[in-house]
PDB file of N, CA and C in Angstrom:
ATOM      1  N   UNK A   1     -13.570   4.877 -18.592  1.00  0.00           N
ATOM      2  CA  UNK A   1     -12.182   4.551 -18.392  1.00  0.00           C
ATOM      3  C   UNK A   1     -12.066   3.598 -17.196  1.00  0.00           C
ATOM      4  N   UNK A   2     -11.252   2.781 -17.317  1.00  0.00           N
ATOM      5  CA  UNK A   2     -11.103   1.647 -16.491  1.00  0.00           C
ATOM      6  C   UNK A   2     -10.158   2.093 -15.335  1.00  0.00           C
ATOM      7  N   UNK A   3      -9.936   1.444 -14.573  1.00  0.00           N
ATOM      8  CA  UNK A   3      -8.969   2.205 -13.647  1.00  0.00           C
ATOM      9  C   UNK A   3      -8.291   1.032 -12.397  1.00  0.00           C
ATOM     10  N   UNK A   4      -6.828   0.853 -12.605  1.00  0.00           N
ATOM     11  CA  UNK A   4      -6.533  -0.116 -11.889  1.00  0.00           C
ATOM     12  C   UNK A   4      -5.573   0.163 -11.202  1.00  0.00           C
ATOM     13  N   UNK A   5      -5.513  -0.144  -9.539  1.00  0.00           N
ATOM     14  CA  UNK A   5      -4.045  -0.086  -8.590  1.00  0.00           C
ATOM     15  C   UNK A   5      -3.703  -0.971  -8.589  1.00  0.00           C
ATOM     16  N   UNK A   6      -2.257  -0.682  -8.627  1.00  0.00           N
ATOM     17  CA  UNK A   6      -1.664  -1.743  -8.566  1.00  0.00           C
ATOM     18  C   UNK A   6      -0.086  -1.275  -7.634  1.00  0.00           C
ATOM     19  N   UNK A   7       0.078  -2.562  -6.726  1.00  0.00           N
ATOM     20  CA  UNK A   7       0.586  -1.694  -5.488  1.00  0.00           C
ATOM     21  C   UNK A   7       1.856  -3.287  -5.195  1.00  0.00           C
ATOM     22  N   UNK A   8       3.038  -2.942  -4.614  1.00  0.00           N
ATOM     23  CA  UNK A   8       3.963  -3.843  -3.652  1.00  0.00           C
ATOM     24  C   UNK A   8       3.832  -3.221  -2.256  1.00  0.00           C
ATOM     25  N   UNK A   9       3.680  -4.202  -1.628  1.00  0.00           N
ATOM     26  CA  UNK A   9       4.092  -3.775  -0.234  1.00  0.00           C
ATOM     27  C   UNK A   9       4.335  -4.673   0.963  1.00  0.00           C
ATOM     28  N   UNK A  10       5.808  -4.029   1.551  1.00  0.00           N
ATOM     29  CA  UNK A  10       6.433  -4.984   2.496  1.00  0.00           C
ATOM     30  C   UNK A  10       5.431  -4.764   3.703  1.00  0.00           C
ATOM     31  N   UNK A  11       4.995  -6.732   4.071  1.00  0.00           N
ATOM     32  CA  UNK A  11       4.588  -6.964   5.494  1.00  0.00           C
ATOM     33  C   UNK A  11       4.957  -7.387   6.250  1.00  0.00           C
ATOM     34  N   UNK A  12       4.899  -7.956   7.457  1.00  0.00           N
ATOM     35  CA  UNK A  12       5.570  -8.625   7.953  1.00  0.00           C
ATOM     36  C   UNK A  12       6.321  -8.060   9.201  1.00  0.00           C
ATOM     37  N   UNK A  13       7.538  -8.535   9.981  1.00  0.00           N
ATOM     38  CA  UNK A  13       8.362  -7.411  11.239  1.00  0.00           C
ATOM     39  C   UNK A  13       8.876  -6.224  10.953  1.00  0.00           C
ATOM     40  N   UNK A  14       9.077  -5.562  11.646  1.00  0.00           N
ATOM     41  CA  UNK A  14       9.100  -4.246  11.154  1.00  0.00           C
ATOM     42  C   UNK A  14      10.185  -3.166  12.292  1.00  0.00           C
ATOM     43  N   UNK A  15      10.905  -1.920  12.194  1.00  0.00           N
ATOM     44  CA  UNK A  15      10.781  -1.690  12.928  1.00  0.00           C
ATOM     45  C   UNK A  15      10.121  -0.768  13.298  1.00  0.00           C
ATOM     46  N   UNK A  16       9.015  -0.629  14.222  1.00  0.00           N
ATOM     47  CA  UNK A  16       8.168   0.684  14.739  1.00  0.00           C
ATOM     48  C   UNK A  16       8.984   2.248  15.006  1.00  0.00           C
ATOM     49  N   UNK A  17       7.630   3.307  15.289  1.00  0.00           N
ATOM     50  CA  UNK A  17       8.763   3.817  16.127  1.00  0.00           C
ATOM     51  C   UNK A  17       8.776   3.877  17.245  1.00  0.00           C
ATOM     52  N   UNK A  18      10.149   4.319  18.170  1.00  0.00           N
ATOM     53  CA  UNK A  18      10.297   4.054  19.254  1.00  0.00           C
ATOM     54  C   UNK A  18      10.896   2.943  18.883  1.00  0.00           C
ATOM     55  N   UNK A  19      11.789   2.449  17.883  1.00  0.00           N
ATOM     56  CA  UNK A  19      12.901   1.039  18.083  1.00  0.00           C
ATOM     57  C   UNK A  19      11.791   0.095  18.663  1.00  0.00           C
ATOM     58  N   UNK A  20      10.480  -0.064  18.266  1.00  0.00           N
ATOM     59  CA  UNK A  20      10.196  -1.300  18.919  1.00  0.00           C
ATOM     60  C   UNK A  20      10.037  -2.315  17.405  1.00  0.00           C
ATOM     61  N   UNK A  21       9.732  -3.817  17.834  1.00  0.00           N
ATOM     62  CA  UNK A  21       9.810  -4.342  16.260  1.00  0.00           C
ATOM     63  C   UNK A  21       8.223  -4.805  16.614  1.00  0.00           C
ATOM     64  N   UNK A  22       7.607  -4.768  15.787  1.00  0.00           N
ATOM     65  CA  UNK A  22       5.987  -5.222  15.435  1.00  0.00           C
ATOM     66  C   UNK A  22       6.227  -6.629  14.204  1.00  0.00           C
ATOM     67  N   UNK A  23       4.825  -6.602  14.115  1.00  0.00           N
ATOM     68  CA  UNK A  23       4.470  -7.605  12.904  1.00  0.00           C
ATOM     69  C   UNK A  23       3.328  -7.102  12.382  1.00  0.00           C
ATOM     70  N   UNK A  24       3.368  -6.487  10.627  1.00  0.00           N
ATOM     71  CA  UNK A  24       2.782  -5.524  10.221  1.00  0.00           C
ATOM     72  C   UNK A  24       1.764  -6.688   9.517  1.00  0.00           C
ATOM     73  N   UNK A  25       0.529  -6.808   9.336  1.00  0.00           N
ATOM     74  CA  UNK A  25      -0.504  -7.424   8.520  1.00  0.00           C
ATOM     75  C   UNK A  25      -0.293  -7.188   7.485  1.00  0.00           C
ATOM     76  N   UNK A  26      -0.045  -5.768   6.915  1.00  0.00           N
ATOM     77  CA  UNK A  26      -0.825  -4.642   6.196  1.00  0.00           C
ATOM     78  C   UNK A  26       0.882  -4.174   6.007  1.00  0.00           C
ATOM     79  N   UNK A  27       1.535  -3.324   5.245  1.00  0.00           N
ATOM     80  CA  UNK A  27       2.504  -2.542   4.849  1.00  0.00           C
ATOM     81  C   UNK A  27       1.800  -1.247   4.652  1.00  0.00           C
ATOM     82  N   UNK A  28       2.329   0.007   4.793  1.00  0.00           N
ATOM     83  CA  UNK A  28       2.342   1.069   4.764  1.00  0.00           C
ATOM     84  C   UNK A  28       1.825   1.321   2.937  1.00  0.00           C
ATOM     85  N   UNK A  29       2.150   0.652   1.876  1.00  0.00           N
ATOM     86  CA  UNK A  29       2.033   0.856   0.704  1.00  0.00           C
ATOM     87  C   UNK A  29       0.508   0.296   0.632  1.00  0.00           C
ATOM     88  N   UNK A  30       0.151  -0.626   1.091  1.00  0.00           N
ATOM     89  CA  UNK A  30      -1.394  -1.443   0.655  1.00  0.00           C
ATOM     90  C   UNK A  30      -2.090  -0.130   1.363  1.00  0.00           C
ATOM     91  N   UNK A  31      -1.749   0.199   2.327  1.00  0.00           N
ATOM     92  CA  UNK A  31      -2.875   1.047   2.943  1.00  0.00           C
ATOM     93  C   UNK A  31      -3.034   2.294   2.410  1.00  0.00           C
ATOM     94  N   UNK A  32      -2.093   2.954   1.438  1.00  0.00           N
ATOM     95  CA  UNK A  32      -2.622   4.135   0.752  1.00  0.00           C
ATOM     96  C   UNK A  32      -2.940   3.245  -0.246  1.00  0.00           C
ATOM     97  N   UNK A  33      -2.542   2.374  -1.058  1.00  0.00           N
ATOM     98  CA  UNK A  33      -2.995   1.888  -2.182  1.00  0.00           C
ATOM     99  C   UNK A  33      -4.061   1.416  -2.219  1.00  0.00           C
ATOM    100  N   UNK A  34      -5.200   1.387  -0.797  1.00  0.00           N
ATOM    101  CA  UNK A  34      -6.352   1.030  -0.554  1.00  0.00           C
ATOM    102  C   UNK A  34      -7.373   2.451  -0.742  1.00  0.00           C
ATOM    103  N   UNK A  35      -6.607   3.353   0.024  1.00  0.00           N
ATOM    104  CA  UNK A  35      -7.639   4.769   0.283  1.00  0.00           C
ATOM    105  C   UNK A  35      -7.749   5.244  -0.964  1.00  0.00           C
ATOM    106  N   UNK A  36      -6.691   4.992  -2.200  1.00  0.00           N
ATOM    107  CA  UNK A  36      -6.435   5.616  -3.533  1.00  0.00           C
ATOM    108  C   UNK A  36      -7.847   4.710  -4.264  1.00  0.00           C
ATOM    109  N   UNK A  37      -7.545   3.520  -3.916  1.00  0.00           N
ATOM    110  CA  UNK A  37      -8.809   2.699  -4.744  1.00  0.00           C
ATOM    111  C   UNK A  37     -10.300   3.402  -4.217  1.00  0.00           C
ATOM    112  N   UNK A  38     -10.417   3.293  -3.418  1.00  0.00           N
ATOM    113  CA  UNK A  38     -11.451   3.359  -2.619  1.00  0.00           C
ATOM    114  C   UNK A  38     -12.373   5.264  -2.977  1.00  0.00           C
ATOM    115  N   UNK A  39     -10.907   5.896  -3.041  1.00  0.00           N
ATOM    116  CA  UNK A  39     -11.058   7.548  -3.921  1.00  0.00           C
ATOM    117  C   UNK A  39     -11.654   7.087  -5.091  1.00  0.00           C
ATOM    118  N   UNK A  40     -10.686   6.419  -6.281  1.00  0.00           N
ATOM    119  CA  UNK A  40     -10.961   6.627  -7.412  1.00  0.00           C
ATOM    120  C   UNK A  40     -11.781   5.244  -7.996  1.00  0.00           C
ATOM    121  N   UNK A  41     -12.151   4.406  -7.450  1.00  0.00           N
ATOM    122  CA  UNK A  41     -13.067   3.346  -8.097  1.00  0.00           C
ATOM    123  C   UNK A  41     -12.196   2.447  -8.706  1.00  0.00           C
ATOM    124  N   UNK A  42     -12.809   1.734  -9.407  1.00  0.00           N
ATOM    125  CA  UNK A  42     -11.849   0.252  -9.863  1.00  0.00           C
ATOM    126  C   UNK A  42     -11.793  -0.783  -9.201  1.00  0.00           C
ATOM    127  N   UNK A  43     -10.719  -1.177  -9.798  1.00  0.00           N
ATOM    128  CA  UNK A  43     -10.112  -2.593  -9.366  1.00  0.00           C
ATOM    129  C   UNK A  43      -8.470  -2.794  -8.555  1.00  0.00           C
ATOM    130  N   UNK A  44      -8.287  -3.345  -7.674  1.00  0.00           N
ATOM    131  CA  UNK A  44      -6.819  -3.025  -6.610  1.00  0.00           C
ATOM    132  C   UNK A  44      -5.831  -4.877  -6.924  1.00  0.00           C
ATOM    133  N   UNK A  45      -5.011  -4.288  -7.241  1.00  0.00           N
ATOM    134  CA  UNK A  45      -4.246  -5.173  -7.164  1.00  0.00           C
ATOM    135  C   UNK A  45      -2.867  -5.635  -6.877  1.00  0.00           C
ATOM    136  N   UNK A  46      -2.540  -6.484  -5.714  1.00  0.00           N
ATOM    137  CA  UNK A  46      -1.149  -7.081  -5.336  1.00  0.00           C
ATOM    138  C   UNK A  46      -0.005  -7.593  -5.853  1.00  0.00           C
ATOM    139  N   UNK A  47       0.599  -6.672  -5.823  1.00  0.00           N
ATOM    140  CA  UNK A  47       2.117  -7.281  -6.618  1.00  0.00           C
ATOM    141  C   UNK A  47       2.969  -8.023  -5.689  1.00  0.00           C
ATOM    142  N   UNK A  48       2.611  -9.654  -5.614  1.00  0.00           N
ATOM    143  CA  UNK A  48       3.393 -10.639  -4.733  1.00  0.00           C
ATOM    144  C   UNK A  48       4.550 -11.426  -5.244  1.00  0.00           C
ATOM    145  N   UNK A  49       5.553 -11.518  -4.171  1.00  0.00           N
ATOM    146  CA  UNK A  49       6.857 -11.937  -4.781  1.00  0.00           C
ATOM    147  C   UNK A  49       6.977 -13.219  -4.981  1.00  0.00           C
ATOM    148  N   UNK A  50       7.737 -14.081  -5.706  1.00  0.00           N
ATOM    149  CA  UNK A  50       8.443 -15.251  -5.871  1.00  0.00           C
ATOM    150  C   UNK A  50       9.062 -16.020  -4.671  1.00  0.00           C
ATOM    151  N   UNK A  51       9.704 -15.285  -4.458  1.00  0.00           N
ATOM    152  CA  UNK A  51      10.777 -15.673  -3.591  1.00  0.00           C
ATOM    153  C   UNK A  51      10.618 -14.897  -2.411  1.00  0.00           C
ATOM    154  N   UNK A  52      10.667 -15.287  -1.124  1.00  0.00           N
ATOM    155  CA  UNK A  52      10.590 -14.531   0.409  1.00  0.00           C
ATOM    156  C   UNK A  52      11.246 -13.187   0.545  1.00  0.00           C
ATOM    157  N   UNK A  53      11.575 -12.368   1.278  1.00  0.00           N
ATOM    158  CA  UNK A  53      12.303 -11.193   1.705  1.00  0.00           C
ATOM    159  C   UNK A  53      11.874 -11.289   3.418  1.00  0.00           C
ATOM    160  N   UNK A  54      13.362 -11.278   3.927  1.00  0.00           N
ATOM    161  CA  UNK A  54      13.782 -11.291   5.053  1.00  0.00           C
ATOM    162  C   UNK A  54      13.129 -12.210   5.939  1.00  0.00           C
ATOM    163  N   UNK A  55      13.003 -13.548   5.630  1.00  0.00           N
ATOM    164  CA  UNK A  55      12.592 -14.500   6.364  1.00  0.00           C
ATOM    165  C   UNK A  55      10.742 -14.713   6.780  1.00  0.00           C
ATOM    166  N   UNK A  56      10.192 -13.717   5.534  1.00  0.00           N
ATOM    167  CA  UNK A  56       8.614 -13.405   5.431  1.00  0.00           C
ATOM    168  C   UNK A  56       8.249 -15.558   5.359  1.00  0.00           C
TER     169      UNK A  56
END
């Protein structure tokens, strides 16, 4: 059986906690959608947008 992730995830400013704002590489979604691949084998893949969100 083949086995594929497939994941969105917002990068980019952010706000932390503690109200501070960062700049995320990585989104909170790629990084379990990494440990999940990495569990179950396969192939990982990025669902990237068209069009910007919030000045990305």
């Amino acid at each position: 059986m083949a086995v594929l992730t497939v994941y969105f995830s917002m990068k980019g400013e952010t706000i932390a906690p503690g109200m501070k704002i960062v700049n995320l590489k990585k989104g909170n979604t790629a990084l379990a959608a990494e440990a999940i691949q990495s569990a179950v084998g396969g192939d990982i893949f990025e669902i990237e947008t068209v069009k910007t969100y919030r000045g990305e």
